[in-house]
Protein backbone atom coordinates (compact mmCIF):
# COMPACT_ATOMS: atom_id res chain seq x y z
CA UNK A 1 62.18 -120.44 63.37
CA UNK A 2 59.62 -118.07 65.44
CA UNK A 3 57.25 -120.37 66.68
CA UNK A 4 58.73 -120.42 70.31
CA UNK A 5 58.89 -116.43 70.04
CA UNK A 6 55.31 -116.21 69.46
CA UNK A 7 54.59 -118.16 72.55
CA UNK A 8 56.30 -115.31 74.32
CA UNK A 9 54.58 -112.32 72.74
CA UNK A 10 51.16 -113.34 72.40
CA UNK A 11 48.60 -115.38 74.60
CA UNK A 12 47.36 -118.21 73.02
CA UNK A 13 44.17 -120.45 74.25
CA UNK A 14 46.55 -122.97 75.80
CA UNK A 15 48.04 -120.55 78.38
CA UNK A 16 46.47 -119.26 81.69
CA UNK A 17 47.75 -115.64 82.01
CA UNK A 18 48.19 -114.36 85.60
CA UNK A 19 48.05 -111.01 86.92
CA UNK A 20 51.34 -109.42 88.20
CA UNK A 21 52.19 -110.24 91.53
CA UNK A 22 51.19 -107.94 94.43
CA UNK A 23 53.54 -105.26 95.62
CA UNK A 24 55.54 -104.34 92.56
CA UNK A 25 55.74 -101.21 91.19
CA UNK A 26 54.68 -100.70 87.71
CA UNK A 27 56.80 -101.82 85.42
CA UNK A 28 59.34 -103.59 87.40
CA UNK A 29 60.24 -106.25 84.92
CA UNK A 30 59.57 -103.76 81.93
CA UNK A 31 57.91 -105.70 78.71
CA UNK A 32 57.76 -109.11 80.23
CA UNK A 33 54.31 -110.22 80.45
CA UNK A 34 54.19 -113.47 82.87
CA UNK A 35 56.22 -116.67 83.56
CA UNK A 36 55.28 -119.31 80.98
CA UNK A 37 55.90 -123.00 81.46
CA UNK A 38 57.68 -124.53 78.89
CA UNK A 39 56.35 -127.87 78.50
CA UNK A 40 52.39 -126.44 79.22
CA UNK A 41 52.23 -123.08 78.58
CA UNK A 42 50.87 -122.13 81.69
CA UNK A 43 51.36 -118.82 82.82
CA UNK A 44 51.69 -117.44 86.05
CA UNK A 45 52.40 -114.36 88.20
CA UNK A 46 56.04 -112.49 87.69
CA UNK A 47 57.54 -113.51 90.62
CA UNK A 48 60.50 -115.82 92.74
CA UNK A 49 59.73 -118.95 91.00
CA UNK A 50 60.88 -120.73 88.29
CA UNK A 51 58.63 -124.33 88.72
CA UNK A 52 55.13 -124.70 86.82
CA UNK A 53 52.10 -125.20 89.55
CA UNK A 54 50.83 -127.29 86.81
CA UNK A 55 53.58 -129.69 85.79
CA UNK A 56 56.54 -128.57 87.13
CA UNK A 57 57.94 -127.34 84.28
CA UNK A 58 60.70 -125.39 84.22
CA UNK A 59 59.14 -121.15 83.63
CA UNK A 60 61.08 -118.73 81.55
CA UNK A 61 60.06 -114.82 81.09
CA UNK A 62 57.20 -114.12 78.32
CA UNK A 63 56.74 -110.70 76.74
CA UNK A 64 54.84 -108.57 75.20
CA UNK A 65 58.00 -107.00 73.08
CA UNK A 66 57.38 -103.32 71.31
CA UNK A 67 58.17 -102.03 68.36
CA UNK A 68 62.02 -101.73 68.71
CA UNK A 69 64.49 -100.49 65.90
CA UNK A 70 68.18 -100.96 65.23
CA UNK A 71 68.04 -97.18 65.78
CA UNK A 72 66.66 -97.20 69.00
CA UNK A 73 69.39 -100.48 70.57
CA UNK A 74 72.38 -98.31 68.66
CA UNK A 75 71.79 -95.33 70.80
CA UNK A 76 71.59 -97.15 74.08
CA UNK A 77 74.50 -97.62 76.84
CA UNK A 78 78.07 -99.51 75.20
CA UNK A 79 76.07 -102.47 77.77
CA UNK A 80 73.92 -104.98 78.36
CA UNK A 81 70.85 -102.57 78.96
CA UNK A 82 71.09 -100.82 75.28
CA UNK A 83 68.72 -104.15 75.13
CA UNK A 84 66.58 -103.35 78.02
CA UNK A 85 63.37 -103.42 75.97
CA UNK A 86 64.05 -107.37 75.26
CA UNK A 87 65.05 -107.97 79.12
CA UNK A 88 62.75 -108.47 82.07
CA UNK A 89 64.25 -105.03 83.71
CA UNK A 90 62.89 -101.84 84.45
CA UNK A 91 63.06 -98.61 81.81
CA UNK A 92 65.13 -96.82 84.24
CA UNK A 93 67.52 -99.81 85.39
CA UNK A 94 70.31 -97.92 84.66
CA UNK A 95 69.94 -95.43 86.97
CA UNK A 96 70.20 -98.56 89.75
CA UNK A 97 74.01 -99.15 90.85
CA UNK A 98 75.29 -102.44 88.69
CA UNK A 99 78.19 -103.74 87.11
CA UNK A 100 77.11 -102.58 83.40
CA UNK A 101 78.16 -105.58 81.90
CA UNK A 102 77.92 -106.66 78.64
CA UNK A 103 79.08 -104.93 74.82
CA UNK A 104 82.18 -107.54 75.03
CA UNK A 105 84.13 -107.71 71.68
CA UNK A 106 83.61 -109.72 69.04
CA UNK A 107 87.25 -110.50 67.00
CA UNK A 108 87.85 -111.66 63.89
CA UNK A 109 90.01 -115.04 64.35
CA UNK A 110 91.98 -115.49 61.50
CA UNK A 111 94.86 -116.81 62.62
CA UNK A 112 93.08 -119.35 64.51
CA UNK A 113 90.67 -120.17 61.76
CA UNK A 114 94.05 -120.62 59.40
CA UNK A 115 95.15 -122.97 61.68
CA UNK A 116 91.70 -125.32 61.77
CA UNK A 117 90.87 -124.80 57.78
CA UNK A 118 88.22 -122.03 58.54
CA UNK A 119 86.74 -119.68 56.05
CA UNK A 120 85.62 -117.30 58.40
CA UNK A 121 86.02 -117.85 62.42
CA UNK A 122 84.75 -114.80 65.31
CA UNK A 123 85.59 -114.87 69.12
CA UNK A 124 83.14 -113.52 70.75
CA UNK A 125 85.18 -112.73 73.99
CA UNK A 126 83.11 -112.40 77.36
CA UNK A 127 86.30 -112.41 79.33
CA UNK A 128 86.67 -108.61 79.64
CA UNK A 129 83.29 -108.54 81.39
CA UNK A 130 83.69 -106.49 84.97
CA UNK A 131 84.40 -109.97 86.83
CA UNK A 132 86.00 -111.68 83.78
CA UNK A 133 83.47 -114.25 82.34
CA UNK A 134 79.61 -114.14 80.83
CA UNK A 135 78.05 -114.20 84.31
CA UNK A 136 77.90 -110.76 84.90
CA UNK A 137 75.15 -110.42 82.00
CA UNK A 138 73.05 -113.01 84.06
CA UNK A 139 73.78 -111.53 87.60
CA UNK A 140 72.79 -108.06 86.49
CA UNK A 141 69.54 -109.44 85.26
CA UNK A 142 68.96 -111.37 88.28
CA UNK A 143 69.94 -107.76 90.81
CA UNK A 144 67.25 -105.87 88.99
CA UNK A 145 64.80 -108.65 89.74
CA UNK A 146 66.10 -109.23 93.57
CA UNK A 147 65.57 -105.03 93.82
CA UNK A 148 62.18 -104.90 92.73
CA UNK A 149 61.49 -108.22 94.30
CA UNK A 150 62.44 -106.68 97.83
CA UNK A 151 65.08 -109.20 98.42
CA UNK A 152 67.39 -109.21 101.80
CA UNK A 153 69.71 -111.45 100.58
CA UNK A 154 71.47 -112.09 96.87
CA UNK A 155 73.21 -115.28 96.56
CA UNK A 156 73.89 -118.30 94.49
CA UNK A 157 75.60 -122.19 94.20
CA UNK A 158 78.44 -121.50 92.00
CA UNK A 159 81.19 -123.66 89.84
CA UNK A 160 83.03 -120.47 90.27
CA UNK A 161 82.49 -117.22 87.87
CA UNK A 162 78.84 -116.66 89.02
CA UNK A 163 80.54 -116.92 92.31
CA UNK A 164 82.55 -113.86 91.34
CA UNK A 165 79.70 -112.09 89.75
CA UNK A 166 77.52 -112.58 92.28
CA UNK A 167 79.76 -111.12 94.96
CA UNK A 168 81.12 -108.07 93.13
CA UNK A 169 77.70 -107.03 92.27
CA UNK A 170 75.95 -107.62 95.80
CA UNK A 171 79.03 -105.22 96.89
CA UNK A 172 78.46 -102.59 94.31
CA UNK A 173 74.47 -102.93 94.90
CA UNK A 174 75.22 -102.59 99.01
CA UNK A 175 72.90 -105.89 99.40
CA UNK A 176 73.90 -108.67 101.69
CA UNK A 177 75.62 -111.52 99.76
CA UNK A 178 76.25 -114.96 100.21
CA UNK A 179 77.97 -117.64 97.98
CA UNK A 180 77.99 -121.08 98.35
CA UNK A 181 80.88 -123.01 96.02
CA UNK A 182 82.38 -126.56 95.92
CA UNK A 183 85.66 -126.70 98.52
CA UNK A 184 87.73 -128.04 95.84
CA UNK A 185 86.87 -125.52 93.40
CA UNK A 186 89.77 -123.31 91.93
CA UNK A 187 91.48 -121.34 94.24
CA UNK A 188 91.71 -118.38 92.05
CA UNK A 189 88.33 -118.37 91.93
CA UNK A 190 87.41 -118.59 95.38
CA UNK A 191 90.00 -115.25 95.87
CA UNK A 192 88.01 -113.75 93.42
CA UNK A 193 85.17 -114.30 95.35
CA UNK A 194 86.29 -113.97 98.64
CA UNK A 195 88.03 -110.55 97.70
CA UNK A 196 84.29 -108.60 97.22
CA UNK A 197 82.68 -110.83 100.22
CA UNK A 198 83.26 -112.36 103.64
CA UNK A 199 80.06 -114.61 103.25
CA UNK A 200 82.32 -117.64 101.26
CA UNK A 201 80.62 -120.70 101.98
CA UNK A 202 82.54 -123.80 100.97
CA UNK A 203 80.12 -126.73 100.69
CA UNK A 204 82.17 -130.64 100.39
CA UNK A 205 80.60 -131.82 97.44
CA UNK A 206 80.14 -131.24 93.93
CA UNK A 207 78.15 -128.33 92.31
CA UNK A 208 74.80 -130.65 92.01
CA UNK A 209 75.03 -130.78 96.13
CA UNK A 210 75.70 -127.35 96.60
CA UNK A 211 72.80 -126.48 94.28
CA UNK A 212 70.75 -128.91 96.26
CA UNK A 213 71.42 -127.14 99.38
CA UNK A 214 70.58 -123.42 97.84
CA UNK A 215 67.57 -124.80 97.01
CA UNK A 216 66.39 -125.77 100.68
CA UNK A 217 67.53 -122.71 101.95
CA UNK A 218 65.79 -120.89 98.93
CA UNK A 219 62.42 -122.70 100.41
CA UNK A 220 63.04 -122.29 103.95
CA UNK A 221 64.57 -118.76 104.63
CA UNK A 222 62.16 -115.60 103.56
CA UNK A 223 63.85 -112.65 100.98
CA UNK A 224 66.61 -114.83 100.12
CA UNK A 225 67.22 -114.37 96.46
CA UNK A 226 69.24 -117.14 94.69
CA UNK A 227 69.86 -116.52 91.32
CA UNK A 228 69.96 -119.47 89.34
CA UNK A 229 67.32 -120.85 91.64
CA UNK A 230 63.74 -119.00 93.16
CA UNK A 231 64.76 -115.71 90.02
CA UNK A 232 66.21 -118.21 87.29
CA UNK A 233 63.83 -117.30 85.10
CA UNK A 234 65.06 -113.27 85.18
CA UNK A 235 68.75 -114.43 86.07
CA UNK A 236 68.70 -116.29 82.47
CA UNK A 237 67.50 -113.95 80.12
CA UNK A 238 70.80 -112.27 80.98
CA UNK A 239 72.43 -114.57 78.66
CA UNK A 240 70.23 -113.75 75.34
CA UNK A 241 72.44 -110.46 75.42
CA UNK A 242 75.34 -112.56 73.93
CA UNK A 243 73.00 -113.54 71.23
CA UNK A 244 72.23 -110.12 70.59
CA UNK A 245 75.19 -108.66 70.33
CA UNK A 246 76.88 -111.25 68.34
CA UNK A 247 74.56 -110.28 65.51
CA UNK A 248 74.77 -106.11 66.09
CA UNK A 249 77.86 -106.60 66.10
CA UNK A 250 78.01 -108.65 62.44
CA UNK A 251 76.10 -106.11 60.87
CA UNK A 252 72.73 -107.01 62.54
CA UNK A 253 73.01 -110.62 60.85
CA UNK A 254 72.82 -114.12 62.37
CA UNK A 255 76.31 -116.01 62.04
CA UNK A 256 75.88 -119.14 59.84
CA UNK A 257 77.51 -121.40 63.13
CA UNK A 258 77.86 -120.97 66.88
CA UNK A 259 79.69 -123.31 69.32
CA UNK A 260 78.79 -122.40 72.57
CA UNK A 261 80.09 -124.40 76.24
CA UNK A 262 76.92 -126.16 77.87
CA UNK A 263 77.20 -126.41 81.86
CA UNK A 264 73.55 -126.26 82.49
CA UNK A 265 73.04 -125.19 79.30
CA UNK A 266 70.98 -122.10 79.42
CA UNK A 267 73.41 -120.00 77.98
CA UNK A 268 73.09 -122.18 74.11
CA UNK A 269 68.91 -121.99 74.62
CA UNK A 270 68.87 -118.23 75.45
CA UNK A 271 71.44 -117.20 72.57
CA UNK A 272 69.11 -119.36 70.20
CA UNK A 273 65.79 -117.73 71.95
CA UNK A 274 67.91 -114.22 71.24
CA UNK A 275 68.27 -115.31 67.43
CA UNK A 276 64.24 -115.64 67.25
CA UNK A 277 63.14 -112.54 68.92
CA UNK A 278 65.51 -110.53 66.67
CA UNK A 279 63.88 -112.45 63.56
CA UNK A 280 60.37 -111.46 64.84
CA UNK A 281 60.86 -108.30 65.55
CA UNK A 282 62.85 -107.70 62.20
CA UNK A 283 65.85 -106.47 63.23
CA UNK A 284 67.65 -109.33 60.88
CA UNK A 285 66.75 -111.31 58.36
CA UNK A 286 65.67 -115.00 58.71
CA UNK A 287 68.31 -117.39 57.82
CA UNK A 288 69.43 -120.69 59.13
CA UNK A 289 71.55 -121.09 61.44
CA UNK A 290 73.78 -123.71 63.34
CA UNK A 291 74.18 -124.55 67.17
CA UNK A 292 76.73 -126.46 68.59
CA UNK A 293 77.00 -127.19 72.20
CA UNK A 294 80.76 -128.12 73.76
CA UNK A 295 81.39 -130.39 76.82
CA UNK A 296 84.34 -131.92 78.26
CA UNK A 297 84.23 -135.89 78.13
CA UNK A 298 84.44 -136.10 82.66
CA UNK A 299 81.34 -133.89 82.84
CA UNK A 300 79.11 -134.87 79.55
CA UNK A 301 75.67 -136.10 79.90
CA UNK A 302 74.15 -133.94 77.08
CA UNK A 303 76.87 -134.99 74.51
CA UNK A 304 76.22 -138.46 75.81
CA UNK A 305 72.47 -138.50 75.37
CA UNK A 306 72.84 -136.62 71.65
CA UNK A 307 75.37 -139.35 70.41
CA UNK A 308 73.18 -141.73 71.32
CA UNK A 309 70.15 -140.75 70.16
CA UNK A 310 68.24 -140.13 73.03
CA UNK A 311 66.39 -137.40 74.66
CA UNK A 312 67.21 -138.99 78.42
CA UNK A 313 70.18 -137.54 79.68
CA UNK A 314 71.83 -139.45 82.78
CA UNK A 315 72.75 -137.57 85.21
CA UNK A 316 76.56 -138.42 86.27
CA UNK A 317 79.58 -137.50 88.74
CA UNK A 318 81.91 -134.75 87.39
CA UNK A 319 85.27 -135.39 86.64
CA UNK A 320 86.98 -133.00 84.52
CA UNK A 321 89.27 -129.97 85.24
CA UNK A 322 86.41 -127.68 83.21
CA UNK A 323 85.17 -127.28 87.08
CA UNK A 324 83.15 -124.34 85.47
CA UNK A 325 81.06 -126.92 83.11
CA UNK A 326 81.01 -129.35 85.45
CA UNK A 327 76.95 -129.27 86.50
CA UNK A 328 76.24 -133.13 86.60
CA UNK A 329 72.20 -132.91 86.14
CA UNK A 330 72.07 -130.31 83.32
CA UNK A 331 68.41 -128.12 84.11
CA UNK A 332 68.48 -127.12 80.30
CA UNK A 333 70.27 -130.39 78.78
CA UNK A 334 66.74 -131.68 77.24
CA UNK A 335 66.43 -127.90 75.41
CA UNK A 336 69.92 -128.65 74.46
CA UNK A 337 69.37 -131.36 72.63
CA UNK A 338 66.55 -129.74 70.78
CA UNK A 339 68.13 -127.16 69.88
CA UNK A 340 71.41 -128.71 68.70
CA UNK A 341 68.94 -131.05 66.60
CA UNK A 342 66.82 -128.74 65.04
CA UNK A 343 68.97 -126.60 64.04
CA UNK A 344 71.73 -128.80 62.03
CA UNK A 345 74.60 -128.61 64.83
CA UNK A 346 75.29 -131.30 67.39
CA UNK A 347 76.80 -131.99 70.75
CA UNK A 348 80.75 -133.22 71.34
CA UNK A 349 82.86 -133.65 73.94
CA UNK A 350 86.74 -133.57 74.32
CA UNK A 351 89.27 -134.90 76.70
CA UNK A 352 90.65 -132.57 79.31
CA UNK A 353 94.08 -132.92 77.67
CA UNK A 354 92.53 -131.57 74.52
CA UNK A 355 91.19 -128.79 77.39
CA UNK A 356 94.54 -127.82 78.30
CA UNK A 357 95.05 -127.86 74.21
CA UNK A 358 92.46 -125.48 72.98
CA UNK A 359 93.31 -123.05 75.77
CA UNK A 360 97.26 -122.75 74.61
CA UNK A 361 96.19 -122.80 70.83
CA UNK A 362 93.46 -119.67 71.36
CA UNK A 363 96.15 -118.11 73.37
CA UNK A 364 98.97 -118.79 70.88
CA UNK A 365 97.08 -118.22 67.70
CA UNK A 366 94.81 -115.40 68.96
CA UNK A 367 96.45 -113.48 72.20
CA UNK A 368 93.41 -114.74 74.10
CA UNK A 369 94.03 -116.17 77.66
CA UNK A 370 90.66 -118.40 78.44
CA UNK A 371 89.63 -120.50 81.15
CA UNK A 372 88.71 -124.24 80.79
CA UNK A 373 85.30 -123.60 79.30
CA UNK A 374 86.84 -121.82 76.55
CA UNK A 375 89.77 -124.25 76.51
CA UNK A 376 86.84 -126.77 76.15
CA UNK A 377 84.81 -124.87 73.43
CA UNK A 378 87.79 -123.92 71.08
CA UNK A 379 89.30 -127.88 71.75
CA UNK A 380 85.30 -128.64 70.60
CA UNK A 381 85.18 -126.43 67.41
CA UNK A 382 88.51 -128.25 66.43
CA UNK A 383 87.20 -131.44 66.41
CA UNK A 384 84.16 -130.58 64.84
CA UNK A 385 86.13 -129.56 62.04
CA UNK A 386 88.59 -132.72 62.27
CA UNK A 387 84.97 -135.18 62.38
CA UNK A 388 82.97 -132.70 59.52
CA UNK A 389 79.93 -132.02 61.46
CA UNK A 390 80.79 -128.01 61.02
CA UNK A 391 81.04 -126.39 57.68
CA UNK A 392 84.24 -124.53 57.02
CA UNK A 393 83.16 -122.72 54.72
CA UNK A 394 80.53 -120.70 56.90
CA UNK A 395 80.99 -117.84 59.06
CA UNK A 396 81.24 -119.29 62.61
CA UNK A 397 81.68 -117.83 65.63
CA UNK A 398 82.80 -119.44 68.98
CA UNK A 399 82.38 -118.15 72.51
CA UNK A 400 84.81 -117.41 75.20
CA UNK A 401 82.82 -117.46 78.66
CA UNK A 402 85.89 -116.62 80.83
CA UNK A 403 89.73 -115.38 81.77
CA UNK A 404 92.39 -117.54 82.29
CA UNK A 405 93.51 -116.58 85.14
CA UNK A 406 91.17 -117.85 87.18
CA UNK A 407 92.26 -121.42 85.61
CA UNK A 408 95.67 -121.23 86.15
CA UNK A 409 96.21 -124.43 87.39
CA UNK A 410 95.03 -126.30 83.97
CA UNK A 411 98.25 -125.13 81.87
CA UNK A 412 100.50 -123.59 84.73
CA UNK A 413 102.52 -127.23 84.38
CA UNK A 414 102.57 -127.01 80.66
CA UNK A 415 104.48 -123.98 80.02
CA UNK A 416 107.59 -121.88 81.45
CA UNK A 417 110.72 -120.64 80.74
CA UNK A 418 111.93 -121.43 76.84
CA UNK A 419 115.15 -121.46 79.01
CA UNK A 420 117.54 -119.72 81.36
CA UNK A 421 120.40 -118.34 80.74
CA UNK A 422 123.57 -116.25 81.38
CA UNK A 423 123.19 -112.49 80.96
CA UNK A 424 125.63 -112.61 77.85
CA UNK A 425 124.85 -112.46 73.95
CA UNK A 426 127.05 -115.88 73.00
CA UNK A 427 124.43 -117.30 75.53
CA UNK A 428 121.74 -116.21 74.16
CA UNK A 429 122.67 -117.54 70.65
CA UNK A 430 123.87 -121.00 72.48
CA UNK A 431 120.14 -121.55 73.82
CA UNK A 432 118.89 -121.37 70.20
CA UNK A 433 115.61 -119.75 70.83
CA UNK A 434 114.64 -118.67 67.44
């Protein structure tokens, strides 16, 4: 289960290592070493690209990690950056104005695992982040790199909650910001945006054109930093913090199962690339582990191409209400796939009625209010259960990306008022409410 870490903390004969790109100060991105390729191995320069010279491959960060002890993370900020060692951030990047995401709880589900037949279920619940969903673990990254980078301007193409992260932490960073979203994306969502800037750009399309379009302005306009497009490979690492503290937070073990939403699907490879750096460093013990990605059935190319077998995933038109999954051409489906495969779990997909479904039973079973992807991951973990691909006998845990309220529309038809009635105790027994 370490080979892919040891790729990232040592240079091997296949790589090309590159020396750090001019103008930064020392240590800007802390322990990370070079962008490394992927497919190749190449490595280049730490720097606003994410695309191999070599064979276009997509980069991620490579280290050279330090000793680090549990000791050392436990005394760190109640935040993402008690991690800062793993992450491609400066040693003082908490002295630079951010949102301090991150240290989100992790609750014990029992009356939701009673209900689907489960030994031992967790909720790890991202939805009290500062703008209400995982992104602000990924923005934060991708601010630090946009600082030392020099950057102008910090923006994004959004579904919606990097949207919101983006903005609130371009306002509390006092950095021009720009979003770009889909015009028929949740309104909630664009108020949420709207609310910490007046650079809202509605695009008429789906997120795969609006991501299209941030990427010609990425290679046109100078200092423009898009975050999950010319500093992806910083802007990503963000999510291995959920990995991370998922298993502080058990003790400083792996969980036996994770089921985890997959939009472009870098959150599932980073919390899986977070389980192997903690192995090799030995701050847990080496176990197996499952991964399970969740998509909903109008936006599912990944759970498509694992069904059938395949490692070609189709790209396809989004139709779902999980507007926040609903990335078409998947950057990280292929990983996906591999990961899912290697590691036991599997990909599934679920209706948006059985959307609408998982968010009222987390909500009624748990007191947890989540958005569609978590409507989509808990409706996911149900059917795994109902089909036997997961064990219920292991530990599991299943991750909430967002709040509700930014969703409202998905269940705002499906519940109300038990009933109305007169202000008068013979009225209230009439209605029969319990």
């Amino acid at each position: 289960m370490s080979t892919a870490v040891a790729e990232t903390t040592t240079t091997t004969e296949t790589t090309t290592t590159a020396p750090a790109a001019g103008g930064l100060r020392e240590g800007a991105f802390g322990n990370a070493r070079a962008l490394q390729c992927r497919e190749c191995g190449t490595e280049v320069a730490l720097g606003p690209q994410y695309a191999c010279p070599e064979c276009f491959g997509p980069l991620e960060v490579a280290y050279d990690f330090p000793a680090v002890t549990r000791e050392e993370i436990e005394a760190g900020p109640r935040n993402i950056w008690r991690y800062k060692a793993l992450l491609p951030v400066p040693s003082d990047i908490e002295e630079s104005p951010n949102t301090e995401p991150g240290f989100t709880r992790l609750l014990e589900a029992r009356n939701l695992g009673a209900a689907l037949g489960l030994r031992k279920l967790w909720v790890k619940d991202d939805s009290t982040n500062p703008t209400n969903s995982f992104k602000d673990r990924v923005v934060a990254c991708a601010l630090s790199a946009a600082r030392e980078l020099d950057a102008k301007v910090f923006a994004c193409p959004s579904t919606g909650n990097l949207a919101n992260a983006v903005a609130a932490a371009g306002a509390r960073a006092g950095i021009k910001t720009v979003v770009f979203i889909p015009s028929n994306l949740e309104q909630p969502k664009q108020v949420n945006s709207a609310v910490y800037t007046d650079r809202l750009v509605a695009v008429d399309g789906n997120y795969d054109d609006v991501n299209k379009l941030a990427s010609e302005i990425a290679g046109e306009e100078e200092g423009w930093a898009f975050v999950n497009v010319n500093v992806r490979p910083f802007y990503a690492e963000g999510s291995k913090t959920l990995g991370y503290e998922i298993a502080e937070q058990l003790g400083w073990r792996l969980p036996d199962q994770v089921v985890i939403p997959v939009a472009s699907g870098s959150q599932l490879t980073k919390v899986d690339k977070a389980f192997q750096e903690l192995v090799a460093l030995g701050l847990v013990e080496d176990k197996p582990y499952r991964i399970f990605g969740a998509q909903a059935t109008g936006c599912s190319p990944v759970s498509v191409a694992y069904k059938a077998g395949t490692d070609a995933i189709r790209p396809v038109k989004p139709d779902t209400i999980a507007k926040s999954l609903a990335i078409g051409n998947p950057a990280d489906g292929i990983y996906v796939l591999d990961i899912c495969r290697r590691t036991g779990g599997a990909v599934e997909d679920i209706s948006d009625e059985e959307v609408r479904e998982g968010i009222l039973l987390l909500a009624r079973t748990e007191g947890i209010f989540t958005e569609t992807a978590g409507g989509t991951t808990v409706g996911v973990l149900r059917k795994l259960v109902e089909t036997g691909q997961l064990d219920t006998e292991l530990e599991t845990v299943v991750i909430n990306t967002g709040m509700g309220l930014k969703t409202l529309d998905a269940v705002s038809d499906r519940v109300g008022a038990a009933a109305t009635i007169a202000p008068s105790y013979d009225a209230f027994v009439a209605a029969g409410i319990v």
